[in-house]
N, C-alpha and C. Protein backbone atom coordinates (compact mmCIF):
# COMPACT_ATOMS: atom_id res chain seq x y z
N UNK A 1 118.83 -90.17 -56.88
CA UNK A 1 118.44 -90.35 -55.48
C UNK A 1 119.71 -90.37 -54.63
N UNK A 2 120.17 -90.15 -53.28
CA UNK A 2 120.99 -89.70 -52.63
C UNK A 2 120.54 -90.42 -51.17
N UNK A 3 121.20 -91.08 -50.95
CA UNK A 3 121.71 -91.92 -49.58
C UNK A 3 122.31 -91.40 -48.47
N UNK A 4 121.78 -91.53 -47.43
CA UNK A 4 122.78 -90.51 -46.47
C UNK A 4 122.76 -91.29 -45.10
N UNK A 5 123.81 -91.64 -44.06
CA UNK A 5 123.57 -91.83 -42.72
C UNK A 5 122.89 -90.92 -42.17
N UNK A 6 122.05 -91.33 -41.25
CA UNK A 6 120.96 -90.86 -39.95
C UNK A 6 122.20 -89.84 -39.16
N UNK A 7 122.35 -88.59 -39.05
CA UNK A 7 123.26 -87.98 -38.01
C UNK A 7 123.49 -88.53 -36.77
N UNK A 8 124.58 -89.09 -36.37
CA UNK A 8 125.28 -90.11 -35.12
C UNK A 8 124.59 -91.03 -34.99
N UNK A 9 124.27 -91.94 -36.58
CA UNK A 9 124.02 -93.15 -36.36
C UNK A 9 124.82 -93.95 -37.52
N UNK A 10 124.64 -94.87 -37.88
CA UNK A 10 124.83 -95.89 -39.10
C UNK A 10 123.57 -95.97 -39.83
N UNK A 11 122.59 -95.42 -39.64
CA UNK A 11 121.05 -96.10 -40.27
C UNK A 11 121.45 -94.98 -41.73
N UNK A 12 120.96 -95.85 -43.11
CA UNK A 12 121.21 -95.61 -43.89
C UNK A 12 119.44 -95.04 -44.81
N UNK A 13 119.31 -93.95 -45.09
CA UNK A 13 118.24 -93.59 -45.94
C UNK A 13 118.27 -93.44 -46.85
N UNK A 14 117.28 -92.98 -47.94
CA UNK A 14 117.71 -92.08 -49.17
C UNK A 14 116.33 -91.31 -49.56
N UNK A 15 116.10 -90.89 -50.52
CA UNK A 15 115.25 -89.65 -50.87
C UNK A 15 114.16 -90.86 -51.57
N UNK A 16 113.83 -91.62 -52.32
CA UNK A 16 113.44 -92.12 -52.90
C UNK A 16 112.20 -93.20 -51.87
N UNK A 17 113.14 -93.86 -50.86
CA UNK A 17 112.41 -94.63 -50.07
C UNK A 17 111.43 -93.75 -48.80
N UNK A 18 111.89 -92.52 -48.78
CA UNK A 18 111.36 -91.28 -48.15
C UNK A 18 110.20 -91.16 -48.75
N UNK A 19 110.52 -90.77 -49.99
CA UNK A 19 109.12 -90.48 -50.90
C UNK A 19 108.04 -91.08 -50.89
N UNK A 20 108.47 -92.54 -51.36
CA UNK A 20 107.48 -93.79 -50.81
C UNK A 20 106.76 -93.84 -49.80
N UNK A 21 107.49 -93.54 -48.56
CA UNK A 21 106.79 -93.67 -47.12
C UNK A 21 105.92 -92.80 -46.91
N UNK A 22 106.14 -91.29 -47.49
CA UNK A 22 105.14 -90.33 -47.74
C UNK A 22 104.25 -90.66 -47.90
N UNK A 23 104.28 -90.52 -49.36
CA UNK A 23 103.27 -90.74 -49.93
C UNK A 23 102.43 -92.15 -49.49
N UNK A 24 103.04 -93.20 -48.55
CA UNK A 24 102.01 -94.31 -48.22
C UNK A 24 101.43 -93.45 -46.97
N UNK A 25 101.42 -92.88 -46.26
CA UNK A 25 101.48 -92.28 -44.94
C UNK A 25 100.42 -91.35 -45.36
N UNK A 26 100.33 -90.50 -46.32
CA UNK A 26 99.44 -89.41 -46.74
C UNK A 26 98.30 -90.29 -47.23
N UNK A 27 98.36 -91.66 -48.11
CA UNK A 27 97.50 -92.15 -48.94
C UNK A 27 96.28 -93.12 -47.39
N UNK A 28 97.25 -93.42 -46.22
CA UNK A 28 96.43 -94.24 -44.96
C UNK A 28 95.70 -92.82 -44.48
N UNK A 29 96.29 -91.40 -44.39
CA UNK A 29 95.88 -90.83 -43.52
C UNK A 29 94.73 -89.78 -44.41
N UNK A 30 94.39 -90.16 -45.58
CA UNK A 30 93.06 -89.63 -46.77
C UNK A 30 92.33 -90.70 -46.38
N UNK A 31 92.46 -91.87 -46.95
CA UNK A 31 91.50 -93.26 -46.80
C UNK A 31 90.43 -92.88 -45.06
N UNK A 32 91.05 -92.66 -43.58
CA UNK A 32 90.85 -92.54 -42.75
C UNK A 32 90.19 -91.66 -42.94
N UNK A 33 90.61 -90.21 -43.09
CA UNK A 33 89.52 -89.59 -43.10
C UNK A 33 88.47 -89.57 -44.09
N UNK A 34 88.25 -90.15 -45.61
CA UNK A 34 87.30 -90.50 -45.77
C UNK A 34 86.17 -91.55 -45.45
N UNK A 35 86.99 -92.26 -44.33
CA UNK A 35 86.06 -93.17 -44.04
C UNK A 35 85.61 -93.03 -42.72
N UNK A 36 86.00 -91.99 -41.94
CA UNK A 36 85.84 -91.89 -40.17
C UNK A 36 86.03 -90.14 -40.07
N UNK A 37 86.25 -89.57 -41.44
CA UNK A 37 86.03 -87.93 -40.82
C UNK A 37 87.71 -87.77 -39.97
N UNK A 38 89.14 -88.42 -39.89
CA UNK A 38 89.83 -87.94 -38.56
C UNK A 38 90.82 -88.33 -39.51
N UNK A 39 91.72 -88.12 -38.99
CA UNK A 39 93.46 -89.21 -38.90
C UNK A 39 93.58 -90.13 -38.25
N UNK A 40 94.67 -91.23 -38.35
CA UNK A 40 94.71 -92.44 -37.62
C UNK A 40 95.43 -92.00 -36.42
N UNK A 41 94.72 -92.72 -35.29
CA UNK A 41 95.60 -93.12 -34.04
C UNK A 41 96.69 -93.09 -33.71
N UNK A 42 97.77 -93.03 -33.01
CA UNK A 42 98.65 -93.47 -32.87
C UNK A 42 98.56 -95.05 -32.63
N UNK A 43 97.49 -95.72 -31.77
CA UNK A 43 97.57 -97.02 -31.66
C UNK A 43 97.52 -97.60 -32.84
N UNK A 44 96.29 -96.79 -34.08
CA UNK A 44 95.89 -97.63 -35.05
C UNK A 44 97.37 -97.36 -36.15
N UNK A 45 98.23 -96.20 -35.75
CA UNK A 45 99.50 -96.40 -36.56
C UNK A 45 100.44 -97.23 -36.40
N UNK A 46 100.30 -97.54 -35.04
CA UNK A 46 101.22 -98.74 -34.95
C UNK A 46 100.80 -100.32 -35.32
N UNK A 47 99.31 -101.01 -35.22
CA UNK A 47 98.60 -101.76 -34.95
C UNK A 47 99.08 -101.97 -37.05
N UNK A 48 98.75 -100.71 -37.75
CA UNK A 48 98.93 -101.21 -39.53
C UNK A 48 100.87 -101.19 -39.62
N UNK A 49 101.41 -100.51 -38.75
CA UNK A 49 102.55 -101.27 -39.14
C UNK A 49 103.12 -102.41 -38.59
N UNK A 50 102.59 -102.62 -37.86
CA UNK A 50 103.05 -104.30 -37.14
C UNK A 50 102.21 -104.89 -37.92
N UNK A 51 101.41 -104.91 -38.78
CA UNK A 51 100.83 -105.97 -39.80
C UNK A 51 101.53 -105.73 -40.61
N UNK A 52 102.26 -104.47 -41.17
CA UNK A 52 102.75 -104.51 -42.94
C UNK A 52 104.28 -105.15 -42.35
N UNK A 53 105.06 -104.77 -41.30
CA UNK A 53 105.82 -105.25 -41.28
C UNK A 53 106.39 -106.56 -40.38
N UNK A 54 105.50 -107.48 -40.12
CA UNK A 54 105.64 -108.29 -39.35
C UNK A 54 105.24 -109.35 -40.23
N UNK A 55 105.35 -109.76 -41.33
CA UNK A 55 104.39 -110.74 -42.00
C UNK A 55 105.61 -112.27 -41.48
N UNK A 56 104.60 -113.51 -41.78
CA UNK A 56 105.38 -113.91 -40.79
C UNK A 56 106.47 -115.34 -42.04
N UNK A 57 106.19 -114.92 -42.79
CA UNK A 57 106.69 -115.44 -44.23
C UNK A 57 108.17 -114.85 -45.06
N UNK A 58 109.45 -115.37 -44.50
CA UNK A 58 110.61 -114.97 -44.80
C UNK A 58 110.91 -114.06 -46.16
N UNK A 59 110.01 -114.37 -47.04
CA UNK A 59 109.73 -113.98 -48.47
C UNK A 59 109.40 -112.85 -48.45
N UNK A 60 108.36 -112.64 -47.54
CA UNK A 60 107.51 -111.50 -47.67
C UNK A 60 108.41 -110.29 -46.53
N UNK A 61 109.38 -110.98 -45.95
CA UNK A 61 109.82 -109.87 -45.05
C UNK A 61 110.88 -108.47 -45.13
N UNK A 62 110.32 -107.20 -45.27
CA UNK A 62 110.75 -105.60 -45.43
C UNK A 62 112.28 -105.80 -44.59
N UNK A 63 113.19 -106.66 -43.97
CA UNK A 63 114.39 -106.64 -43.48
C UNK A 63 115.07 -107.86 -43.92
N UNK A 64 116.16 -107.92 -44.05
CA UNK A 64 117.00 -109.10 -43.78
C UNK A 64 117.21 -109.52 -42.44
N UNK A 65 116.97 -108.76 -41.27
CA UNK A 65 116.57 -109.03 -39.82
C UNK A 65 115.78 -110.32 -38.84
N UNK A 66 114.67 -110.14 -40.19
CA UNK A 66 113.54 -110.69 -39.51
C UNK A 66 112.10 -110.07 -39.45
N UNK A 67 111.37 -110.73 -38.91
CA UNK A 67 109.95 -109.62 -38.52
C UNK A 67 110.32 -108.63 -37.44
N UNK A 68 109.04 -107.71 -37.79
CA UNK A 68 109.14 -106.86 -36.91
C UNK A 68 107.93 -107.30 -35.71
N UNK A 69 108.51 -107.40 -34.28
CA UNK A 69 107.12 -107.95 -33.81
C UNK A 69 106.47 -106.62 -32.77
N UNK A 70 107.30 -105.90 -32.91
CA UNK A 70 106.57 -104.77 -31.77
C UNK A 70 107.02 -103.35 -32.77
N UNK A 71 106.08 -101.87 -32.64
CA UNK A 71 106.72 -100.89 -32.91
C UNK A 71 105.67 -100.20 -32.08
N UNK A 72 106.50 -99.08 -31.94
CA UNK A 72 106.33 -97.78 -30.64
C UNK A 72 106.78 -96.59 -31.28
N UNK A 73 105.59 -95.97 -30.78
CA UNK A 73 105.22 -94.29 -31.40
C UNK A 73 105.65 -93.61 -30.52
N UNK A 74 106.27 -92.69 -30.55
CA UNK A 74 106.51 -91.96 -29.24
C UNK A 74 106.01 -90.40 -29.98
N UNK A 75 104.84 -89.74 -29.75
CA UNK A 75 103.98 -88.59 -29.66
C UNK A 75 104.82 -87.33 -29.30
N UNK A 76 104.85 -86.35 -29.38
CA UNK A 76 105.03 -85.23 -29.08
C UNK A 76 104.07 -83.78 -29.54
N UNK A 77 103.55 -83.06 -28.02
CA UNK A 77 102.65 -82.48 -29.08
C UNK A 77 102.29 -82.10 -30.21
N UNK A 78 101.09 -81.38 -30.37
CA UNK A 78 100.97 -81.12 -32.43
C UNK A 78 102.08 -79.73 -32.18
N UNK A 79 102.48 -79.84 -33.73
CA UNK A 79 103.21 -78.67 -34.52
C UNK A 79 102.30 -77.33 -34.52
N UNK A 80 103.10 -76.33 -34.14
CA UNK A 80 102.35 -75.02 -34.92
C UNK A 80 102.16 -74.81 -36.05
N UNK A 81 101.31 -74.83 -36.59
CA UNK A 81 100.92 -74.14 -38.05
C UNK A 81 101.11 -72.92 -39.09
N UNK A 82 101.56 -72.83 -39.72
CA UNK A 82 101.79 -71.36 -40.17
C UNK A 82 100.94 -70.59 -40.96
């Protein structure tokens, strides 16, 4: 797996924790449409990650930061398709 800074930032990624997010991201956006026919929201994408990452139990928390208490989607139209 391979680690890399964010281009003109410090934020640190890698291929592995990528994968993960995928694949959680693909596994919310099957569940949805088997259960409502669509994809999730943007509200309802933000609304499940301010629950996964806001828990309010130091133990349980995805940063050494802290909780997360707000996150914001910022949309841009859909992609062309090929």
């Amino acid at each position: 797996m391979g680690w890399w800074k964010v281009q003109g930032t410090e934020i640190m990624i890698g291929d592995l924790p990528l994968d993960a997010l995928d694949d959680a991201a693909n596994t919310v956006v099957r569940e949805y449409q088997a259960a409502w026919g669509r994809r999730p929201t943007k509200q309802e994408w933000e609304s499940l990650l301010r629950a996964v990452l806001g828990s309010a139990t130091s133990e349980e928390w995805v940063t050494d930061e802290g909780v997360v208490k707000e996150v914001n989607i910022t949309l841009h139209g859909p992609r062309e398709r090929s």
